[in-house]
PDB file of N, CA and C in Angstrom:
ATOM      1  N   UNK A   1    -127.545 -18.203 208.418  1.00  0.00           N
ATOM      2  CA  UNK A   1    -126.160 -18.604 208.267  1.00  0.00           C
ATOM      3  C   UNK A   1    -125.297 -17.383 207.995  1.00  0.00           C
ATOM      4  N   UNK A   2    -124.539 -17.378 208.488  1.00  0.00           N
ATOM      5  CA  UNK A   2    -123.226 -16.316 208.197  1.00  0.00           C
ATOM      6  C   UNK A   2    -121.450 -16.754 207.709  1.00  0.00           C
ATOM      7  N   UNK A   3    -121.285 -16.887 207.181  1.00  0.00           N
ATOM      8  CA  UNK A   3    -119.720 -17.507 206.490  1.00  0.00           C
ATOM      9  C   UNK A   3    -119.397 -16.377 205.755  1.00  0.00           C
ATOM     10  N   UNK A   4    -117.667 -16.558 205.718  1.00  0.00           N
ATOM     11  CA  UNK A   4    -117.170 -15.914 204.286  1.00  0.00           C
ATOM     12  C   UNK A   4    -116.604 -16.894 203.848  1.00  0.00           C
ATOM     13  N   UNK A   5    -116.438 -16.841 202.805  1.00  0.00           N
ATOM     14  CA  UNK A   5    -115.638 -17.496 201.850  1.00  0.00           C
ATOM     15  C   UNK A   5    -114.252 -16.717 201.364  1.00  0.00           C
ATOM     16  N   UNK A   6    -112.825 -17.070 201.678  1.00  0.00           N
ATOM     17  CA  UNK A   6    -112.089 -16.393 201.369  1.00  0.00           C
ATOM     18  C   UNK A   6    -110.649 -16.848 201.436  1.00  0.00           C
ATOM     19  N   UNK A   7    -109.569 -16.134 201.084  1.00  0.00           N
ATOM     20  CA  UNK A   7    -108.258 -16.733 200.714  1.00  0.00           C
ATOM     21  C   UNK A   7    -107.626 -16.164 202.377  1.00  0.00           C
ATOM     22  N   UNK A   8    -106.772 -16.936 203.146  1.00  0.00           N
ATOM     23  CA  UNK A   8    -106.283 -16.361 204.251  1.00  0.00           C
ATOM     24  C   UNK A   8    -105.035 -15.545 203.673  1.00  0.00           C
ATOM     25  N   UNK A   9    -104.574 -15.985 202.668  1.00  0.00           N
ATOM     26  CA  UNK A   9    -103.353 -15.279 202.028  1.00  0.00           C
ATOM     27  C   UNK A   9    -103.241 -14.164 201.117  1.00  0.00           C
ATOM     28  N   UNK A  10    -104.492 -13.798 200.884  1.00  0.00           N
ATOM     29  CA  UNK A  10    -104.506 -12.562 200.504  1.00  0.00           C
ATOM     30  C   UNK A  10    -104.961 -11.386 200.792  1.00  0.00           C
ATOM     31  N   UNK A  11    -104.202 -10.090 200.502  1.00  0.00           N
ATOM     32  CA  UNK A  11    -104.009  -9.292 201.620  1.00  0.00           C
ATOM     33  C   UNK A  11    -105.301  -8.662 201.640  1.00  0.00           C
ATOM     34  N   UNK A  12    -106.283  -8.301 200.157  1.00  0.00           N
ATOM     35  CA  UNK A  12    -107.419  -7.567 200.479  1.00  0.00           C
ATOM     36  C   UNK A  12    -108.527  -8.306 200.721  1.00  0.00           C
ATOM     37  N   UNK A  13    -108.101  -9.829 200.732  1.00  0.00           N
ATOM     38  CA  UNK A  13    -109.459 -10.781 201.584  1.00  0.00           C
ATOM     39  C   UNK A  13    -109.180  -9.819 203.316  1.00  0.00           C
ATOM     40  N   UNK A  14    -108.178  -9.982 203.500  1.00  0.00           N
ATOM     41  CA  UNK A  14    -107.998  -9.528 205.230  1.00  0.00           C
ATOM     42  C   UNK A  14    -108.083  -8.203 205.037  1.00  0.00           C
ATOM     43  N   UNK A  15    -107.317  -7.260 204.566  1.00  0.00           N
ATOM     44  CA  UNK A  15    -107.856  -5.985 204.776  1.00  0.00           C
ATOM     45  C   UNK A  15    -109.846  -5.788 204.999  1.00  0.00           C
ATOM     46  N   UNK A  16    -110.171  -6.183 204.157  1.00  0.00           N
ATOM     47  CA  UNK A  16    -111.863  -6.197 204.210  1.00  0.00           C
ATOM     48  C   UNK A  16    -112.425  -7.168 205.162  1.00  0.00           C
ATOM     49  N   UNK A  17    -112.045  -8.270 205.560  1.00  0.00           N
ATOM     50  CA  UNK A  17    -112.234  -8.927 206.838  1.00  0.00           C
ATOM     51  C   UNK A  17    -112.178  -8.123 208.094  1.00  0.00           C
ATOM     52  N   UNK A  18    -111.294  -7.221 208.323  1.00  0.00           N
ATOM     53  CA  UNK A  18    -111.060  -6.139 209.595  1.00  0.00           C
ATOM     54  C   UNK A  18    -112.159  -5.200 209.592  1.00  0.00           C
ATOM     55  N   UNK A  19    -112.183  -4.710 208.151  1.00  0.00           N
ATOM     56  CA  UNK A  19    -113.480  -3.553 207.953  1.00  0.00           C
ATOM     57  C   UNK A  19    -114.555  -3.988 208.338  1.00  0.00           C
ATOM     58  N   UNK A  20    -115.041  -5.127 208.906  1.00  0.00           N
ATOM     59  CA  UNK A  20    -116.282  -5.927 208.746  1.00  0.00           C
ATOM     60  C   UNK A  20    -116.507  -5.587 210.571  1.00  0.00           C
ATOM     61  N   UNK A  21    -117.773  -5.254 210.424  1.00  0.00           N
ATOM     62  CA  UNK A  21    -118.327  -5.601 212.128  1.00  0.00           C
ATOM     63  C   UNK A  21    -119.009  -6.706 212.336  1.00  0.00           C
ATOM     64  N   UNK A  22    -118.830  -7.175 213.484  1.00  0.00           N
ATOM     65  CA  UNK A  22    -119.294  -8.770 213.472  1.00  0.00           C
ATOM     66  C   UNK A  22    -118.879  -9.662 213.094  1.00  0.00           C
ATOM     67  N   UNK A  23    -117.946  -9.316 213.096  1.00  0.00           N
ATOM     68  CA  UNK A  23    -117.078 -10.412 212.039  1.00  0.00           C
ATOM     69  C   UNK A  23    -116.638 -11.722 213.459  1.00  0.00           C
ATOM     70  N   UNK A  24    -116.735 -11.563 214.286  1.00  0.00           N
ATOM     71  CA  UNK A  24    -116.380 -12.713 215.373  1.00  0.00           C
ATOM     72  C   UNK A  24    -118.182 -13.918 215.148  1.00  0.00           C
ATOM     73  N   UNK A  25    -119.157 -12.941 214.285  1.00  0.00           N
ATOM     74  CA  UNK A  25    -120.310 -13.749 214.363  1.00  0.00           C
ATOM     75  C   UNK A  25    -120.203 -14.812 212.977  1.00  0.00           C
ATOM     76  N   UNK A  26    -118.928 -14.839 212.539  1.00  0.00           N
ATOM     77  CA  UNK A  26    -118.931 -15.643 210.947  1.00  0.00           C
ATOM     78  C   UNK A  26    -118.117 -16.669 211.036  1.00  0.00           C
ATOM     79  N   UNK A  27    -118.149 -17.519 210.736  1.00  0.00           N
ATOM     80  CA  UNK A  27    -117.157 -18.715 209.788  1.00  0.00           C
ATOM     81  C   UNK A  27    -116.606 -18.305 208.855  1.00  0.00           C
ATOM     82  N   UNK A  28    -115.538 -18.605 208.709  1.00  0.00           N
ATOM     83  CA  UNK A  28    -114.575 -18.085 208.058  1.00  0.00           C
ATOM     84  C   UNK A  28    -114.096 -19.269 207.233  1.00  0.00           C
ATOM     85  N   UNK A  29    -113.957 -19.551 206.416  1.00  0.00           N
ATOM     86  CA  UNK A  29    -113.210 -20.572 205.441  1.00  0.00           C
ATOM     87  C   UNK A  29    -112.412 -20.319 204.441  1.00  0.00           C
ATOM     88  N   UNK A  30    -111.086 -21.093 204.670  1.00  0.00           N
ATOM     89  CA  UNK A  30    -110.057 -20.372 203.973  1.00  0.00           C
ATOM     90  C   UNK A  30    -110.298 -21.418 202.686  1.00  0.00           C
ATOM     91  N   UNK A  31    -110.737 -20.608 201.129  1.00  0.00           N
ATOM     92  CA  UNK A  31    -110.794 -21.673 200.145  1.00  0.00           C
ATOM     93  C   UNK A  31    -109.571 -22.590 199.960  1.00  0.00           C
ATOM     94  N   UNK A  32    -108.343 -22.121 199.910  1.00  0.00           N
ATOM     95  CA  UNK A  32    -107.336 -22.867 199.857  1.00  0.00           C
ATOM     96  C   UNK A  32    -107.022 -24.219 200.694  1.00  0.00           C
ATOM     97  N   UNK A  33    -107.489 -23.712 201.981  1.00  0.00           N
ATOM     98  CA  UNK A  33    -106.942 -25.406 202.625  1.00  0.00           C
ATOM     99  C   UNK A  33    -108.281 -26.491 202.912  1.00  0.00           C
ATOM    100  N   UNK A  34    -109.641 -25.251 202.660  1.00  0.00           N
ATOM    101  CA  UNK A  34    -110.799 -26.147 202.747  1.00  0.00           C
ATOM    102  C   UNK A  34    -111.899 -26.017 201.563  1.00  0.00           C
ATOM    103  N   UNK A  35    -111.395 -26.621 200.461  1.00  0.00           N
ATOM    104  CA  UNK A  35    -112.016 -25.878 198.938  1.00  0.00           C
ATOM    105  C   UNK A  35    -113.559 -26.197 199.196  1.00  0.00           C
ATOM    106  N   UNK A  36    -114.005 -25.440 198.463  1.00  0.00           N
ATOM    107  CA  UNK A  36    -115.766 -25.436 198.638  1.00  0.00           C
ATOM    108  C   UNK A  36    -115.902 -26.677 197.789  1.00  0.00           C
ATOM    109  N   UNK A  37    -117.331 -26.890 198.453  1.00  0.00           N
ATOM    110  CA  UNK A  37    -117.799 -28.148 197.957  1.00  0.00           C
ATOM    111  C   UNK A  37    -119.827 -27.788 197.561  1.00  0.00           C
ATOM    112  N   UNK A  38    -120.163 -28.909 196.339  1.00  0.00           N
ATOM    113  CA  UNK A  38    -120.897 -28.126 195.470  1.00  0.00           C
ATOM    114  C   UNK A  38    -121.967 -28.174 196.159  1.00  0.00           C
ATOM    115  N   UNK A  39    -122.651 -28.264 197.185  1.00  0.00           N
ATOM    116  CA  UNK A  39    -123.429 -27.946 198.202  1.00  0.00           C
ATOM    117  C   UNK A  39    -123.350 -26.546 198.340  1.00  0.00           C
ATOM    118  N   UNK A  40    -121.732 -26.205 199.027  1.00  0.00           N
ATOM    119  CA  UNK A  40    -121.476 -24.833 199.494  1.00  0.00           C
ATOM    120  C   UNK A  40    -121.582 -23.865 198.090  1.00  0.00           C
ATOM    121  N   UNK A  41    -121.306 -24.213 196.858  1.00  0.00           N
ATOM    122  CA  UNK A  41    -121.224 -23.521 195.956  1.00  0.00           C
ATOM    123  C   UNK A  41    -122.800 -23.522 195.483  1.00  0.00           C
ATOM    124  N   UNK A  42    -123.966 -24.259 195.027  1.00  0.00           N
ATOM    125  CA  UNK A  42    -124.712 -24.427 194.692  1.00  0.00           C
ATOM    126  C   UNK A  42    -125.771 -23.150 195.695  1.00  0.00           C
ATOM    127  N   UNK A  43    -125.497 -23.537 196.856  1.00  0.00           N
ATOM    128  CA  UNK A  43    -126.075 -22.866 198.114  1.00  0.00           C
ATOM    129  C   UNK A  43    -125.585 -20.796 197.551  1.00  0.00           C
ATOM    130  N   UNK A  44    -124.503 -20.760 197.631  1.00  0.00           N
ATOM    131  CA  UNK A  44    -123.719 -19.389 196.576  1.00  0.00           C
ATOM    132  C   UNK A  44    -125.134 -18.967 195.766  1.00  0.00           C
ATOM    133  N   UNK A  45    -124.690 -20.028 194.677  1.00  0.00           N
ATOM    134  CA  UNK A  45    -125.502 -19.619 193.465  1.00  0.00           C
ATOM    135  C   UNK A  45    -126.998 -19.352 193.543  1.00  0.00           C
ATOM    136  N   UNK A  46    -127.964 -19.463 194.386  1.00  0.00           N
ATOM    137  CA  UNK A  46    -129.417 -19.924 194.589  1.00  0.00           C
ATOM    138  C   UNK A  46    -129.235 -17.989 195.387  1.00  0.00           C
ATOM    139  N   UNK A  47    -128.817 -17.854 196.286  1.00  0.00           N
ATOM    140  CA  UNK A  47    -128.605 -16.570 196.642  1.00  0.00           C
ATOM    141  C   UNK A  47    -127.995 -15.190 195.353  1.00  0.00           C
ATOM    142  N   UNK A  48    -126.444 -15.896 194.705  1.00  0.00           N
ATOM    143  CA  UNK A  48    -125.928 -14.671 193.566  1.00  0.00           C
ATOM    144  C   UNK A  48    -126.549 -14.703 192.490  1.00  0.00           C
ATOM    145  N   UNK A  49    -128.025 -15.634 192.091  1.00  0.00           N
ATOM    146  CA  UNK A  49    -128.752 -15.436 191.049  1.00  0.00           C
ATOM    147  C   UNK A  49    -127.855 -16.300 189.884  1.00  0.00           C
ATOM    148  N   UNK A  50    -126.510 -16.514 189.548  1.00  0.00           N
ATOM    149  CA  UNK A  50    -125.726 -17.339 188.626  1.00  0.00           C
ATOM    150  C   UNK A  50    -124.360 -17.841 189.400  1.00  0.00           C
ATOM    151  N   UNK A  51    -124.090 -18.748 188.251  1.00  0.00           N
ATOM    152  CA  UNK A  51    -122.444 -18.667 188.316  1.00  0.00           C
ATOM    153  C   UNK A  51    -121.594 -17.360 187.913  1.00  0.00           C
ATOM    154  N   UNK A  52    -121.781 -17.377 186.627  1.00  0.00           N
ATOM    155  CA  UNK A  52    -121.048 -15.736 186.584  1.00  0.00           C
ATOM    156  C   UNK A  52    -120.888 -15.186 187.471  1.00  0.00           C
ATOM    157  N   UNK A  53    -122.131 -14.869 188.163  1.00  0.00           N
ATOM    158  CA  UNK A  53    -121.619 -13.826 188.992  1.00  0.00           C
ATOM    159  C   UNK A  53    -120.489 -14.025 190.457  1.00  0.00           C
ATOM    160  N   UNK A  54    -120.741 -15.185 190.315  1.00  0.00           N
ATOM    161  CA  UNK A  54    -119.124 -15.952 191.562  1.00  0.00           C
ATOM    162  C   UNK A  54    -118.060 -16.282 190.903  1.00  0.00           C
ATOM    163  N   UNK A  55    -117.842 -15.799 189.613  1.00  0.00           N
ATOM    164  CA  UNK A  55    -117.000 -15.806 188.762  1.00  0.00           C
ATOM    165  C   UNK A  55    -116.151 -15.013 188.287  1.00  0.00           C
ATOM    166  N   UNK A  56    -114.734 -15.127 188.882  1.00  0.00           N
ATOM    167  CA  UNK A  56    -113.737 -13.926 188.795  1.00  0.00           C
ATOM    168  C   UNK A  56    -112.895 -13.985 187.651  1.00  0.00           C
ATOM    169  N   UNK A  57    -113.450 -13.479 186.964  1.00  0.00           N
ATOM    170  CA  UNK A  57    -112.764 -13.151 185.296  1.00  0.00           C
ATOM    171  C   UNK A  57    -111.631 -12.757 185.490  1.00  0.00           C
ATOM    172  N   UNK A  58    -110.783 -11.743 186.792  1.00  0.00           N
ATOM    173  CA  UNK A  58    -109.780 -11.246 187.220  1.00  0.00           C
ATOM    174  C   UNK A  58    -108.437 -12.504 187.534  1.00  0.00           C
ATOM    175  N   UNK A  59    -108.850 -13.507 187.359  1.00  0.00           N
ATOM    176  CA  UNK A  59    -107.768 -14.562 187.907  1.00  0.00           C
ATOM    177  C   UNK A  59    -107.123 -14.620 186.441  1.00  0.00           C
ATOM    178  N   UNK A  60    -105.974 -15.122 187.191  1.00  0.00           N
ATOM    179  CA  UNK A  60    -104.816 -15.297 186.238  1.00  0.00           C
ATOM    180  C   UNK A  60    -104.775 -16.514 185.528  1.00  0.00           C
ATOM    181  N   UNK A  61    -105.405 -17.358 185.833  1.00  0.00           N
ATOM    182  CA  UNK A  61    -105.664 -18.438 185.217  1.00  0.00           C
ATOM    183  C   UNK A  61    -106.783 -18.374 184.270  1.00  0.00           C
ATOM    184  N   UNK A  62    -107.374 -17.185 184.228  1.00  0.00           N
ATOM    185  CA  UNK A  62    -108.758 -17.062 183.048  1.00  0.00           C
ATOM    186  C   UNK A  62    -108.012 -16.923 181.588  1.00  0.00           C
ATOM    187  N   UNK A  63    -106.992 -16.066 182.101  1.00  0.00           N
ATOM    188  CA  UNK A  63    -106.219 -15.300 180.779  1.00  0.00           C
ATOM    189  C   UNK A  63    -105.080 -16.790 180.321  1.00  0.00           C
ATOM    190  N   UNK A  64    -104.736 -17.647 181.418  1.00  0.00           N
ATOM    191  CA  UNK A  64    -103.930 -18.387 180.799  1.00  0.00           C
ATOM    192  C   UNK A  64    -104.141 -19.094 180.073  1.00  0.00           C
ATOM    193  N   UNK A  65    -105.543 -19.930 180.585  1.00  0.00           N
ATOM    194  CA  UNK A  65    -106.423 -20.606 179.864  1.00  0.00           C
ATOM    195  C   UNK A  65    -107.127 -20.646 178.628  1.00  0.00           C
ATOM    196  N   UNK A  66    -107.048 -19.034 178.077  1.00  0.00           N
ATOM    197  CA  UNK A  66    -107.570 -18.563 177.533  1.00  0.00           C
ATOM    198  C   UNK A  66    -109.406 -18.517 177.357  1.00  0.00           C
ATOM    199  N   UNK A  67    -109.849 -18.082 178.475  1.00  0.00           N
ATOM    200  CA  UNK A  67    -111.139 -18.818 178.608  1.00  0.00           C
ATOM    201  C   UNK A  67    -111.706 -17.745 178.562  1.00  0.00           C
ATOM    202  N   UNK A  68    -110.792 -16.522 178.257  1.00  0.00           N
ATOM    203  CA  UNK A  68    -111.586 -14.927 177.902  1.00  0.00           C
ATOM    204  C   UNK A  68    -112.248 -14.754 176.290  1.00  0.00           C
ATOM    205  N   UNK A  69    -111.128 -15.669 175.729  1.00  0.00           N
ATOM    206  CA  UNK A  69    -111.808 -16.336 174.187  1.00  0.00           C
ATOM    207  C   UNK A  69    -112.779 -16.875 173.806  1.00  0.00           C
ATOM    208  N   UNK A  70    -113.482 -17.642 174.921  1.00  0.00           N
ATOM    209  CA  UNK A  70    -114.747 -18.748 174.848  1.00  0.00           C
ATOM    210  C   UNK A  70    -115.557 -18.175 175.729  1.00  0.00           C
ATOM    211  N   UNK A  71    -116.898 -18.457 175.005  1.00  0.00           N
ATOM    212  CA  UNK A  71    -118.372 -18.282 175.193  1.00  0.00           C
ATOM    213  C   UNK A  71    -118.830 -19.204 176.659  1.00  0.00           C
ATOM    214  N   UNK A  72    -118.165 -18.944 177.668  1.00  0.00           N
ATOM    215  CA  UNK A  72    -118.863 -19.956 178.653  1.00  0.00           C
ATOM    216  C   UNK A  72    -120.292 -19.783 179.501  1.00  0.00           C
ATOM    217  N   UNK A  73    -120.562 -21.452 179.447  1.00  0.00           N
ATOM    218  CA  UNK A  73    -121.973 -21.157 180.178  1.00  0.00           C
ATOM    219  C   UNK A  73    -122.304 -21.567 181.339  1.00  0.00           C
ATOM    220  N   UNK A  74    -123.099 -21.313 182.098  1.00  0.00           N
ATOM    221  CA  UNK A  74    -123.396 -21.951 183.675  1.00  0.00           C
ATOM    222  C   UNK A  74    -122.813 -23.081 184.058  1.00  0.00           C
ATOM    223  N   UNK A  75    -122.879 -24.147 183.161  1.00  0.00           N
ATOM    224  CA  UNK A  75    -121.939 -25.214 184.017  1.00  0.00           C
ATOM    225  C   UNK A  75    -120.532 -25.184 183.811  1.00  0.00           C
ATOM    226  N   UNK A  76    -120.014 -24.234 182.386  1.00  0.00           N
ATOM    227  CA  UNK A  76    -118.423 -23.907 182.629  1.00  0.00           C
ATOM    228  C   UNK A  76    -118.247 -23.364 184.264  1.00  0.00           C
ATOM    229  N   UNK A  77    -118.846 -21.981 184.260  1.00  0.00           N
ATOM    230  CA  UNK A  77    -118.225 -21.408 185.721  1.00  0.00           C
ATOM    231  C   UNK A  77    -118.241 -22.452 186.623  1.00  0.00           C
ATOM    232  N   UNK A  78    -119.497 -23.536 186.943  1.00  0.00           N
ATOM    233  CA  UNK A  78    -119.561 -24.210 187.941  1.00  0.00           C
ATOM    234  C   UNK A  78    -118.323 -24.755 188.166  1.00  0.00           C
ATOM    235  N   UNK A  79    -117.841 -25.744 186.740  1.00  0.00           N
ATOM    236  CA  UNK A  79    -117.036 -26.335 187.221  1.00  0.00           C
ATOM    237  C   UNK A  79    -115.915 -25.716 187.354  1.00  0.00           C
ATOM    238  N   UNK A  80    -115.238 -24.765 186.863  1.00  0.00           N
ATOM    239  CA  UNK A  80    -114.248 -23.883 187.547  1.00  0.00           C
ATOM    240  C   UNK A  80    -113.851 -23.515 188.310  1.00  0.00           C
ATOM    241  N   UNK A  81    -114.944 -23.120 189.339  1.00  0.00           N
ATOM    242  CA  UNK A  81    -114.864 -22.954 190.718  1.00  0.00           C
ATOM    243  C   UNK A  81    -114.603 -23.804 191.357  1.00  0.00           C
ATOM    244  N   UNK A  82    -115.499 -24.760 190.944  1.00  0.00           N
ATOM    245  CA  UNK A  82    -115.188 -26.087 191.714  1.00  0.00           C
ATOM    246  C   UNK A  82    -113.533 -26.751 191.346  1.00  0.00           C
ATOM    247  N   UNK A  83    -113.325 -26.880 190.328  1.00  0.00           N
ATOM    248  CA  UNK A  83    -111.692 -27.084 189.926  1.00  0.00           C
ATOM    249  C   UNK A  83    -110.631 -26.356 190.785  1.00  0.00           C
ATOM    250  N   UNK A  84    -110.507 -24.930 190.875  1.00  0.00           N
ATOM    251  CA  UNK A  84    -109.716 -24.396 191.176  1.00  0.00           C
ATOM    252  C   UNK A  84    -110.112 -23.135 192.206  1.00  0.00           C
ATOM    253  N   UNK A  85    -109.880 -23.381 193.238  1.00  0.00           N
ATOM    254  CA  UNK A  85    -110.163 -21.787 193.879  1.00  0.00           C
ATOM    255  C   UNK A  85    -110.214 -20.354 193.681  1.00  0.00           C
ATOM    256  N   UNK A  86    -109.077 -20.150 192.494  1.00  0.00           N
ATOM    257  CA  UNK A  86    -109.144 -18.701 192.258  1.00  0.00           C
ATOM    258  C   UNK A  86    -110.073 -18.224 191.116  1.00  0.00           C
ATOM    259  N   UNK A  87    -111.047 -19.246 191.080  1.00  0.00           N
ATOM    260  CA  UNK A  87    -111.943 -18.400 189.695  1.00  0.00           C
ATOM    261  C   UNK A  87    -112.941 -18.187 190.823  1.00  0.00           C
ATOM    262  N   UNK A  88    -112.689 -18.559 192.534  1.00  0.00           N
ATOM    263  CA  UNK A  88    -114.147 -17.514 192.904  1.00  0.00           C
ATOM    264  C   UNK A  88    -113.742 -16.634 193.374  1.00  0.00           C
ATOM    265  N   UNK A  89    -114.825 -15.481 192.827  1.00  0.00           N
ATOM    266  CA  UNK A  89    -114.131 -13.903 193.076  1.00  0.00           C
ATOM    267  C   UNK A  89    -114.472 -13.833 194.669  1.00  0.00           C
ATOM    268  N   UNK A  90    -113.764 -13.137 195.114  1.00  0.00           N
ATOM    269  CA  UNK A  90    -113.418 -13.277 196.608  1.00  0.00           C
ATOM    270  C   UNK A  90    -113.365 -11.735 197.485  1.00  0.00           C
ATOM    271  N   UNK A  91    -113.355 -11.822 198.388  1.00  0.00           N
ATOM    272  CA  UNK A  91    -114.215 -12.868 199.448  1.00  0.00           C
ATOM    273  C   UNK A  91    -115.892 -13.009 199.128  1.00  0.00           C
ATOM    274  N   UNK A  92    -116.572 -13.683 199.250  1.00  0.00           N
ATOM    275  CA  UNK A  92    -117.969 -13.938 199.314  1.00  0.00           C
ATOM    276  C   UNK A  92    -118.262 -14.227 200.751  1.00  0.00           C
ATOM    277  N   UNK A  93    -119.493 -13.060 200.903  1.00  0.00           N
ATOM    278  CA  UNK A  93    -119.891 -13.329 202.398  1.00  0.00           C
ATOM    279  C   UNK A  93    -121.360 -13.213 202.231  1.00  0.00           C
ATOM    280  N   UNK A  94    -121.844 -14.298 203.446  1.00  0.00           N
ATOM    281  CA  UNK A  94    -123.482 -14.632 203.031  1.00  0.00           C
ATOM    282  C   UNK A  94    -123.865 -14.187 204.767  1.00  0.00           C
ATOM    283  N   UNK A  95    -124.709 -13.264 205.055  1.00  0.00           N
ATOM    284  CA  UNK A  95    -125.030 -12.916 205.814  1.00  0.00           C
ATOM    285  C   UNK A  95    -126.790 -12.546 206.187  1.00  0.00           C
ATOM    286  N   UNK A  96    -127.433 -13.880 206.447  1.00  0.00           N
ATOM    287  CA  UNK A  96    -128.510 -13.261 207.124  1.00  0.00           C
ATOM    288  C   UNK A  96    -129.527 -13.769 205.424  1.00  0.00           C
ATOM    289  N   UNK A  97    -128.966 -14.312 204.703  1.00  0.00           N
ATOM    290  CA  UNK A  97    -129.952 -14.474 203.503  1.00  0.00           C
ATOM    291  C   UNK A  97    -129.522 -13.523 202.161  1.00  0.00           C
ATOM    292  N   UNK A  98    -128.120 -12.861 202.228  1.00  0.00           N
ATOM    293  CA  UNK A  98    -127.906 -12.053 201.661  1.00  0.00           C
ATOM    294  C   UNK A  98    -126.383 -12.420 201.185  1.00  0.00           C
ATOM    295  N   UNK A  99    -126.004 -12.262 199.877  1.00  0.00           N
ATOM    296  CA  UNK A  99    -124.746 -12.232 199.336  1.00  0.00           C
ATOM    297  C   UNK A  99    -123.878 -11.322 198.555  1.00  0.00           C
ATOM    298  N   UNK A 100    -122.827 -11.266 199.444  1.00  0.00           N
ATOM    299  CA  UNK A 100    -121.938  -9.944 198.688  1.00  0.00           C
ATOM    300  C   UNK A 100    -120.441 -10.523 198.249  1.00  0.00           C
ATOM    301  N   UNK A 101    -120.779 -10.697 196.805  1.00  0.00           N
ATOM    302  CA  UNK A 101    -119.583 -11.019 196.382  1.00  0.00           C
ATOM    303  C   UNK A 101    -118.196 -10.175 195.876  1.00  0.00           C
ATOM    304  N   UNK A 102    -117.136 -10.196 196.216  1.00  0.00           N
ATOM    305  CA  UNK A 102    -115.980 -10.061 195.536  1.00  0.00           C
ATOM    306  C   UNK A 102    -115.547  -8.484 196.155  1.00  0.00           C
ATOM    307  N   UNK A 103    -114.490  -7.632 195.868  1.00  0.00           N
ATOM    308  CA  UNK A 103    -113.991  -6.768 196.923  1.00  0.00           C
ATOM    309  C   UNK A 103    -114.041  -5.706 196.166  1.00  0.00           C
ATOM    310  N   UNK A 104    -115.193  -5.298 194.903  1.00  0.00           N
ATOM    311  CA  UNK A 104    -115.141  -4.145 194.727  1.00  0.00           C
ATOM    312  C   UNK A 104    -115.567  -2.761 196.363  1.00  0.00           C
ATOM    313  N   UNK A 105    -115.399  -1.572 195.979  1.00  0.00           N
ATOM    314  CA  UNK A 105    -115.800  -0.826 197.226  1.00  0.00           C
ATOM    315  C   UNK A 105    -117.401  -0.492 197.423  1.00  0.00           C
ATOM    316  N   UNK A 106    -117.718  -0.974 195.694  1.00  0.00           N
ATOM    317  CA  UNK A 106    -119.297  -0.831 196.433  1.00  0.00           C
ATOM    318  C   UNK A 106    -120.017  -2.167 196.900  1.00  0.00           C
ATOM    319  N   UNK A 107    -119.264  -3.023 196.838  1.00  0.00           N
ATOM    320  CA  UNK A 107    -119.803  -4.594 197.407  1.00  0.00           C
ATOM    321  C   UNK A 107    -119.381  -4.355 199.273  1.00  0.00           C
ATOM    322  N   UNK A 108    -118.427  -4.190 199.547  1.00  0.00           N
ATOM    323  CA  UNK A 108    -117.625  -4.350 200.330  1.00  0.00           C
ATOM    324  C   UNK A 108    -118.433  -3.094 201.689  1.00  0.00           C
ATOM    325  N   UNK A 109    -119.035  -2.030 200.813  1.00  0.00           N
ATOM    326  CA  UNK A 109    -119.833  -0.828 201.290  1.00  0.00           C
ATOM    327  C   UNK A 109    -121.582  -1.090 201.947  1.00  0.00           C
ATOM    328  N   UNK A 110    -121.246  -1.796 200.710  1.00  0.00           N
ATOM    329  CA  UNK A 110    -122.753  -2.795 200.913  1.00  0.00           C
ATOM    330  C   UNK A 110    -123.146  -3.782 202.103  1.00  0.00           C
ATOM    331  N   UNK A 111    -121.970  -4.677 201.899  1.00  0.00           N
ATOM    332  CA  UNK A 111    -121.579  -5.611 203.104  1.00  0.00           C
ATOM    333  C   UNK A 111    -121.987  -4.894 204.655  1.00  0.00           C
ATOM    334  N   UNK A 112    -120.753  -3.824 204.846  1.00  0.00           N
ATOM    335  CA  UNK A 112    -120.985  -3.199 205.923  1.00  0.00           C
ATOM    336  C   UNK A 112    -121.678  -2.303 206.656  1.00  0.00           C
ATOM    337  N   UNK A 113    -122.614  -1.649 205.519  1.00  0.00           N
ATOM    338  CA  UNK A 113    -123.965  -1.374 205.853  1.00  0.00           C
ATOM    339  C   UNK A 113    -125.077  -2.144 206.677  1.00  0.00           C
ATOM    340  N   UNK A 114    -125.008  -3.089 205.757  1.00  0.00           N
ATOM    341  CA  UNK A 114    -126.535  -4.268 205.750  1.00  0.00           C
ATOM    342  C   UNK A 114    -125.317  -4.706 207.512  1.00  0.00           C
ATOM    343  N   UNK A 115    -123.981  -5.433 207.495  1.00  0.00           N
ATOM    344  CA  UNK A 115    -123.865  -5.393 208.862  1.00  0.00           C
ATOM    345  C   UNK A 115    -124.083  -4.742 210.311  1.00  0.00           C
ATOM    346  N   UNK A 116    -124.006  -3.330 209.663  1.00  0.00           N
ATOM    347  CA  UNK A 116    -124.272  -2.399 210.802  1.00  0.00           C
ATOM    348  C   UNK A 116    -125.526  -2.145 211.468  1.00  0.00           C
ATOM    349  N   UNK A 117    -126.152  -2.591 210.354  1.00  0.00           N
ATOM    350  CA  UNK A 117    -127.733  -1.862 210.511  1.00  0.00           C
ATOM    351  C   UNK A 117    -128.507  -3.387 211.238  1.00  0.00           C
ATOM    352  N   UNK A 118    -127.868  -4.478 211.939  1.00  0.00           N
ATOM    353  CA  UNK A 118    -128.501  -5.271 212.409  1.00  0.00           C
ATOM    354  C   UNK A 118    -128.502  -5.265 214.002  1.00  0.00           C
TER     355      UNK A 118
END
């Protein structure tokens, strides 16, 4: 399977979408108009080893919530993600049995390696 998971409206989901080779070989799903569902998220997690780690502490809604205050555990993130789109750190792309989450440059480096080299 090959998908990303990602926001069409934001600019460094697409900037890093372009960087990508092969990218005509993926599904693309924009979380916003087609929110993941806990199949698709569960499927995430079994590959990123946790929730945490599909868990973007960076959203603005972590800090509003105040949920930087509280001790959360595996089924907090779950349902978060599942609640609201922007607690998954983004883009997530599953390629080939492999998952690279969120747009730091060494994820994103990673990504396009393991793409190239197929």
């Amino acid at each position: 399977m090959r998908k990303i998971y990602h926001l069409k409206t934001c600019s460094t989901c697409q900037r890093i979408l372009k960087s990508l080779p092969q990218l005509d070989t993926f599904a693309l799903q924009d979380i916003k108009t087609e929110p993941i569902t806990v199949k698709q998220l569960e499927e995430m997690k079994e590959l990123a080893g946790s929730y945490e780690t599909l868990f973007s502490k960076r959203a603005t809604l972590y800090k509003e919530m105040g949920l930087k205050n509280e001790t959360l555990t595996e089924s907090d993130y779950k349902r978060y993600i599942l609640e609201h789109y922007t607690f998954l750190s983004r883009p997530v792309i599953i390629a080939d049995g492999k998952i690279f989450v969120g747009n730091s440059t060494k994820t994103v480096e990673a990504a396009i390696k393991h793409l190239s080299h197929e």
